[in-house]
N, C-alpha and C. Protein backbone atom coordinates (compact mmCIF):
# COMPACT_ATOMS: atom_id res chain seq x y z
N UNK A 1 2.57 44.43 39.26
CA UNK A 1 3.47 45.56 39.46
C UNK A 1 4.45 45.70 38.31
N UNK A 2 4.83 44.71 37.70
CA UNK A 2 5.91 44.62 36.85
C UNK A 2 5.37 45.32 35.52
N UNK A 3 3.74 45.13 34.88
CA UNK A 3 3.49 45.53 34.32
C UNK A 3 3.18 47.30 34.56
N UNK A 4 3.36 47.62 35.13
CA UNK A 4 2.53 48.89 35.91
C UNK A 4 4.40 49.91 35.37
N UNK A 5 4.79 49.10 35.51
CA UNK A 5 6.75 49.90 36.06
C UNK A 5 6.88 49.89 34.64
N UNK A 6 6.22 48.67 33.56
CA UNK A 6 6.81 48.70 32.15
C UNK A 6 6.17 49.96 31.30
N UNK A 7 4.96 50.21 32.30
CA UNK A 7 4.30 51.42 31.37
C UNK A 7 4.93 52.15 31.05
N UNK A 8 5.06 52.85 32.42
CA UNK A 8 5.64 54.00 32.91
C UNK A 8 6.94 54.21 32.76
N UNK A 9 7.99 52.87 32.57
CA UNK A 9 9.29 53.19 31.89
C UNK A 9 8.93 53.23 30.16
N UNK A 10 8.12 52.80 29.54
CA UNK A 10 7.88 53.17 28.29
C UNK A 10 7.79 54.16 27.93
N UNK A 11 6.26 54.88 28.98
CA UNK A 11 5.67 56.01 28.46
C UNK A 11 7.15 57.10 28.84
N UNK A 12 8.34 57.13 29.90
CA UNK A 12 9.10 57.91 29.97
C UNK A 12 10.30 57.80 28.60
N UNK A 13 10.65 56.77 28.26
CA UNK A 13 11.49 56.75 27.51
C UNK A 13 10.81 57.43 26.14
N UNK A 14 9.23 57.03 25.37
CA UNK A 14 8.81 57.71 24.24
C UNK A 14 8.91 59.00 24.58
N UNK A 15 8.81 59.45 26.25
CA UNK A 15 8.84 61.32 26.24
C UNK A 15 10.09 61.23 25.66
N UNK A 16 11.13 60.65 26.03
CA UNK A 16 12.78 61.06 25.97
C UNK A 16 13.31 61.24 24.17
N UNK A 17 12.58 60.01 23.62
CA UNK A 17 12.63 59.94 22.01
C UNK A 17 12.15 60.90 21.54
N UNK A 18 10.95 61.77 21.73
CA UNK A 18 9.71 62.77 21.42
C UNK A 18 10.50 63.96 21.48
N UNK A 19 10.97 64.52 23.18
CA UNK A 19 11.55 65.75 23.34
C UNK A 19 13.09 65.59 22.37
N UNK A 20 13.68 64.71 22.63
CA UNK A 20 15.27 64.45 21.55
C UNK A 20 14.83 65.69 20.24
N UNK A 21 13.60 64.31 19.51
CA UNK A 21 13.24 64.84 18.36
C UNK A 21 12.63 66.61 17.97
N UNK A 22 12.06 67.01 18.71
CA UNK A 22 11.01 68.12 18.62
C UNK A 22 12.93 69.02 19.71
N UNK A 23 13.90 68.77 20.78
CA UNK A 23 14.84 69.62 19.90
C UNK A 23 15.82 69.63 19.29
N UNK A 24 15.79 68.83 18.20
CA UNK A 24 16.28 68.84 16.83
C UNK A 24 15.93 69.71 15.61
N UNK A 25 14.33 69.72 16.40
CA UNK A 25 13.52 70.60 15.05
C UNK A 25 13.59 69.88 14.08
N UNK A 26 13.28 68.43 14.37
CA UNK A 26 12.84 67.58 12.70
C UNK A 26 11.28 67.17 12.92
N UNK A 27 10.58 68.58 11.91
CA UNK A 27 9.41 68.00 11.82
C UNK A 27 7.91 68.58 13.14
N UNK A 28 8.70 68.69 13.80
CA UNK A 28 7.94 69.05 15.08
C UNK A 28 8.59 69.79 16.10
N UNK A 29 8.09 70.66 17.43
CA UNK A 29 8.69 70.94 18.58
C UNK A 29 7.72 70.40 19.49
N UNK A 30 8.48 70.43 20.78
CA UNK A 30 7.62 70.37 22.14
C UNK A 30 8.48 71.72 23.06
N UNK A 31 7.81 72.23 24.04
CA UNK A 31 8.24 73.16 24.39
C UNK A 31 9.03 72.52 26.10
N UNK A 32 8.97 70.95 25.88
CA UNK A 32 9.53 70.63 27.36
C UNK A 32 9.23 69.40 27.39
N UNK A 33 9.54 68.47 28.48
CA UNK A 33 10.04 67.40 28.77
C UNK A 33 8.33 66.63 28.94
N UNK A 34 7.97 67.79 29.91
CA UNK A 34 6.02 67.00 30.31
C UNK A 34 4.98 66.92 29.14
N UNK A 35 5.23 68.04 28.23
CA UNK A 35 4.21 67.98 27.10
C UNK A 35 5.00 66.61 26.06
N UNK A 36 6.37 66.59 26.07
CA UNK A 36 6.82 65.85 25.50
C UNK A 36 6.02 64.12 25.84
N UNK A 37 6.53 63.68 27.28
CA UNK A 37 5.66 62.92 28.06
C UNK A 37 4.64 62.10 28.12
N UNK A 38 3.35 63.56 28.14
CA UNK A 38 2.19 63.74 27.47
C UNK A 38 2.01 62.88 26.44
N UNK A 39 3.19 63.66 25.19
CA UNK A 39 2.94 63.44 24.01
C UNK A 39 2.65 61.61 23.78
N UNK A 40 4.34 61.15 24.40
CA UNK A 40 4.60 59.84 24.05
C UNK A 40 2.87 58.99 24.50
N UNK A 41 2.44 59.38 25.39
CA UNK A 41 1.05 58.51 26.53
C UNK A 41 -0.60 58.28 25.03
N UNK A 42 -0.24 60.05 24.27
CA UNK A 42 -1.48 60.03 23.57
C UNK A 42 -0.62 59.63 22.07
N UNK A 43 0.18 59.55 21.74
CA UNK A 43 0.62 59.04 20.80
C UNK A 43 0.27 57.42 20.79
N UNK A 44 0.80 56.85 21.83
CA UNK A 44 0.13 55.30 22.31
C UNK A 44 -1.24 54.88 21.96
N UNK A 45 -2.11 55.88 22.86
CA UNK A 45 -2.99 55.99 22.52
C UNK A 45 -3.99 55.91 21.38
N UNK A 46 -3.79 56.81 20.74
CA UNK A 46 -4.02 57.54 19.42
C UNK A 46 -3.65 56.31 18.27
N UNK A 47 -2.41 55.69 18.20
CA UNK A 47 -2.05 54.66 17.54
C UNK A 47 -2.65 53.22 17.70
N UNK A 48 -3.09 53.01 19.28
CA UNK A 48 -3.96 51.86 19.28
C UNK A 48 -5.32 52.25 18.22
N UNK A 49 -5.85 52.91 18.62
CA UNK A 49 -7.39 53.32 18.54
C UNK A 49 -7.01 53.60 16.70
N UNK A 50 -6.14 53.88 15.81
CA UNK A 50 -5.87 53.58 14.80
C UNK A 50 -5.68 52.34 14.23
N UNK A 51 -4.93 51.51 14.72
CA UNK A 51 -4.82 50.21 13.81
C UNK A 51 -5.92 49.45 14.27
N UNK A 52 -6.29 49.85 15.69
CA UNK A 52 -7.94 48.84 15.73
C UNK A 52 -9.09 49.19 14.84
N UNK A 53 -8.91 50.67 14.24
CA UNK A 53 -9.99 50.78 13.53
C UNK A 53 -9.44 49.79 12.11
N UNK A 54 -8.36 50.05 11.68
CA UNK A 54 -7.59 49.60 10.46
C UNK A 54 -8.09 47.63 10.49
N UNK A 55 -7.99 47.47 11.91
CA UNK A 55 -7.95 46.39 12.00
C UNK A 55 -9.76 45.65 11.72
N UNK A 56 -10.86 46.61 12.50
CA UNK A 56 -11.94 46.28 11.90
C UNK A 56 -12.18 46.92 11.21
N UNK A 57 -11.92 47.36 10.20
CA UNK A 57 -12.39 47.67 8.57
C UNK A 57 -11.47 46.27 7.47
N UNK A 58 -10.44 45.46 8.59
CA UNK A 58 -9.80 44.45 7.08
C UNK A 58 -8.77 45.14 6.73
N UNK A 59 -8.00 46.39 7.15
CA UNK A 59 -7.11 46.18 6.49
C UNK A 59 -5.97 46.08 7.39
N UNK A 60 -5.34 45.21 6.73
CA UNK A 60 -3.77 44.73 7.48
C UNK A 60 -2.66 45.42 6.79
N UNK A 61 -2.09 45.98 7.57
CA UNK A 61 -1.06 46.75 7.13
C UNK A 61 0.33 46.46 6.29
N UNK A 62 0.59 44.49 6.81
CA UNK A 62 1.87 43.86 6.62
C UNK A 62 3.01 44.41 6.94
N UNK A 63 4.13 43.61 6.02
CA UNK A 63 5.35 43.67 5.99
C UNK A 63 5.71 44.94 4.57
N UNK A 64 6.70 44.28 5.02
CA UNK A 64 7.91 45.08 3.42
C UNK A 64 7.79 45.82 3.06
N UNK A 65 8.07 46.38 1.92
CA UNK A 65 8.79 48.17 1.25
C UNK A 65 6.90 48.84 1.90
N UNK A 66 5.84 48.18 0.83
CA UNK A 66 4.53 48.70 1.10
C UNK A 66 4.02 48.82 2.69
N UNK A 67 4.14 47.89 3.19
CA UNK A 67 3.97 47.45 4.39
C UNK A 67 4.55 49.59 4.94
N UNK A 68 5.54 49.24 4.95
CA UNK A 68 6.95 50.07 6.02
C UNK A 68 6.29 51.36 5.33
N UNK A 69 5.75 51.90 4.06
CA UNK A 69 5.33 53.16 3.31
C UNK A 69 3.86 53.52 4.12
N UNK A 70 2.87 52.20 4.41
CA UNK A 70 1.80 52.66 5.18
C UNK A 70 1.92 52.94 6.54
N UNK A 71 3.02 52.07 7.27
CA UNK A 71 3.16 52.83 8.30
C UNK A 71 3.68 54.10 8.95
N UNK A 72 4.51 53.92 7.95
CA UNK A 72 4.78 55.76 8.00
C UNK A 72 4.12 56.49 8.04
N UNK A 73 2.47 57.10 7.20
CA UNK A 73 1.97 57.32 6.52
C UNK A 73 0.99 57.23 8.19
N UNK A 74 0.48 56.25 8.96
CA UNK A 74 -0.27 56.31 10.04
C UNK A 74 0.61 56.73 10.92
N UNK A 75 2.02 56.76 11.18
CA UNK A 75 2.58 57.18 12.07
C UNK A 75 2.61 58.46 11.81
N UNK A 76 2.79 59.31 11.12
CA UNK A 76 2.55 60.78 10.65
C UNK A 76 1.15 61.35 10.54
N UNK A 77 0.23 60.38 10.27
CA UNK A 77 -1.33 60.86 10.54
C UNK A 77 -1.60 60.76 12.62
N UNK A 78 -1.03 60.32 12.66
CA UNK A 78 -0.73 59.77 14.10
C UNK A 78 -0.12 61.25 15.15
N UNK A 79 0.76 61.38 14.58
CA UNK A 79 2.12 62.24 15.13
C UNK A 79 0.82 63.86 14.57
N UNK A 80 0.19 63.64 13.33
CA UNK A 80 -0.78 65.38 13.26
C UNK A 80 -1.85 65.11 14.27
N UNK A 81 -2.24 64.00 14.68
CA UNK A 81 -3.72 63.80 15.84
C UNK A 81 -3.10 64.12 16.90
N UNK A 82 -1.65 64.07 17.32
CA UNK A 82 -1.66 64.66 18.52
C UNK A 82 -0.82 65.85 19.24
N UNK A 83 -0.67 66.40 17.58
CA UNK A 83 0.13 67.59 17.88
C UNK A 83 -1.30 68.16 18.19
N UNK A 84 -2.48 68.24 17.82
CA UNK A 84 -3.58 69.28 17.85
C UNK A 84 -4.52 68.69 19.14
N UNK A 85 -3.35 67.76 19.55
CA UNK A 85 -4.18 67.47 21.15
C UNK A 85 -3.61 67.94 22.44
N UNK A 86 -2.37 67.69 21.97
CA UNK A 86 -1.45 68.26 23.24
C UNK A 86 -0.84 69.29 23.34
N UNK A 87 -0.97 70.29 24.44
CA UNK A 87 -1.05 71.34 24.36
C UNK A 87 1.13 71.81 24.55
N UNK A 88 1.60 72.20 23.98
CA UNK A 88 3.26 72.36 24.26
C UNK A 88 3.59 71.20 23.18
N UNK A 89 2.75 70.74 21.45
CA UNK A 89 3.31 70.15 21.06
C UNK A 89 3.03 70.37 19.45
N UNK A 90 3.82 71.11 18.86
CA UNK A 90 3.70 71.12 17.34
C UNK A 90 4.01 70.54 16.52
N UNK A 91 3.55 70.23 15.45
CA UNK A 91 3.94 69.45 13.81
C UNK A 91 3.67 69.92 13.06
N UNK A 92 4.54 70.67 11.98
CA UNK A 92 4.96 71.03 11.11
C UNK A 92 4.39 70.64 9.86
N UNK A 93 3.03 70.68 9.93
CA UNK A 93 2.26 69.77 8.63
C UNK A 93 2.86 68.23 8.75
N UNK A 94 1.98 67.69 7.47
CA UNK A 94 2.18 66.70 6.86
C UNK A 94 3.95 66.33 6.50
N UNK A 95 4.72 66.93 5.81
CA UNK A 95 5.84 67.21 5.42
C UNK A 95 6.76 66.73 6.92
N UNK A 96 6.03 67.52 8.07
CA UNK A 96 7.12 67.53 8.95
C UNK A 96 6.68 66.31 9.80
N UNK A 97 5.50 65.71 9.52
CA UNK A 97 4.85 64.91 10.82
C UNK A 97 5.56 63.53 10.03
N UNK A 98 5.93 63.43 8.41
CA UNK A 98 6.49 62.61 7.80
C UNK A 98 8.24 62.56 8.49
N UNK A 99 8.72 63.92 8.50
CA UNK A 99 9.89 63.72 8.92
C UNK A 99 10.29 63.20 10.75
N UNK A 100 9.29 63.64 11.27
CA UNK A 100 9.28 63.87 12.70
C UNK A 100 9.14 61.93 12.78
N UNK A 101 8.17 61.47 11.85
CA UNK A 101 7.99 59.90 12.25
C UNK A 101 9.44 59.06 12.01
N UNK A 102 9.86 59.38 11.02
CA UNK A 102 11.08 58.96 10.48
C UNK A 102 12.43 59.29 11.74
N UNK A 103 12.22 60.42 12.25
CA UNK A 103 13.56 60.99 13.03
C UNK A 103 13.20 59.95 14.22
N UNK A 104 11.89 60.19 14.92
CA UNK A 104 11.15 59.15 16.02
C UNK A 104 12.39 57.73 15.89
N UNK A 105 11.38 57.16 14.65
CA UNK A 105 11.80 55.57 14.82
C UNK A 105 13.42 55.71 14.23
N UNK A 106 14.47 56.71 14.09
CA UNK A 106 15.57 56.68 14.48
C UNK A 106 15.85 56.20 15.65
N UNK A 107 15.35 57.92 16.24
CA UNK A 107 16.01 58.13 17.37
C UNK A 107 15.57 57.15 18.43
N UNK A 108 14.33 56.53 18.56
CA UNK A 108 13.91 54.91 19.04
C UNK A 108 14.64 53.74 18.79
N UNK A 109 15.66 53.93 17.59
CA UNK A 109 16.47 52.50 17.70
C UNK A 109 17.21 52.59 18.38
N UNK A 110 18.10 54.18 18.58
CA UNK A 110 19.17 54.42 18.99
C UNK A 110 18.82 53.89 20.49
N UNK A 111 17.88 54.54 20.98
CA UNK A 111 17.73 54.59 22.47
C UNK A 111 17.35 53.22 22.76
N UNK A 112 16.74 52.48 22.05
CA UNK A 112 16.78 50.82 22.38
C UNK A 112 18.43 50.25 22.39
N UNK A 113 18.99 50.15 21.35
CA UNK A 113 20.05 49.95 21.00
C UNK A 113 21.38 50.07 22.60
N UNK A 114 21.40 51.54 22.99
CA UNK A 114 21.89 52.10 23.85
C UNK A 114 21.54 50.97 25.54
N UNK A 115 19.55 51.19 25.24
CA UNK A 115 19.16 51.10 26.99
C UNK A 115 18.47 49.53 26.74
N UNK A 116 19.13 48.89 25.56
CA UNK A 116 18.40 47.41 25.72
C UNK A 116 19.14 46.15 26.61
N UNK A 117 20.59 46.00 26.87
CA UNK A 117 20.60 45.45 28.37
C UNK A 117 20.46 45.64 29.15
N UNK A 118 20.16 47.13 29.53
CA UNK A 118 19.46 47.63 30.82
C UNK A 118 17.60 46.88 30.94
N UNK A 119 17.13 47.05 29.49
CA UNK A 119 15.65 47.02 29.98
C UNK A 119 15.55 45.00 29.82
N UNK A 120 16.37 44.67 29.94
CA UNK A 120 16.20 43.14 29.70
C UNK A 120 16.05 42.54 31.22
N UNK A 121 16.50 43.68 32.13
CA UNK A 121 17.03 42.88 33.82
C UNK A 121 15.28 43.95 34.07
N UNK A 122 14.58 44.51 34.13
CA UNK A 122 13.37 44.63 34.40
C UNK A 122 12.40 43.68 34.37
């Protein structure tokens, strides 16, 4: 059960980071809270089924400056696979799916930062 509650508070909090971002207008929109939602569930998604491929082809992504440049780089190839999946969710090209990843793992520290002694008693 515990795992089941961690999903589902995950998958709600990436909607909460997702919709923040998209209305800011950095990079992307969502037109609402469920496509937002949505978004965070196939973004998950979409990102496993990426580094597992990354992972059987050999390449390891690492650490540091290079490391942090490729992940960007899949998180924005990431963030265009599922603007053209989910329906109430746009990205702004390349340009914006770069900015939209960047605003994300902001606005993801913030909201850790904020809701991380809360999610420690779960």
């Amino acid at each position: 059960m515990g795992t089941i509650l961690a999903i589902i508070i995950g998958g709600l909090i990436s909607g909460l980071i997702i919709w923040i971002v998209g209305r800011l207008n950095l990079g992307m929109s969502v037109t609402g809270f469920v496509p937002a939602f949505i978004a965070g569930f196939v973004i998950a998604i979409v990102a496993g089924i990426i580094n597992w491929l990354l992972a059987v082809l050999g390449i390891n992504i690492g650490g540091g400056f290079l490391g942090s440049i490729v992940s960007l780089i899949v998180a924005a190839i990431v963030l265009m696979i599922s603007g053209s999946i989910v329906p109430g969710m746009a990205v702004k090209g390349f340009t914006g799916a770069i900015v939209a990843a960047i605003a994300i793992a902001v606005v993801g520290w913030l909201v850790a930062l904020v809701l991380g002694p809360f999610m420690t008693q779960i």
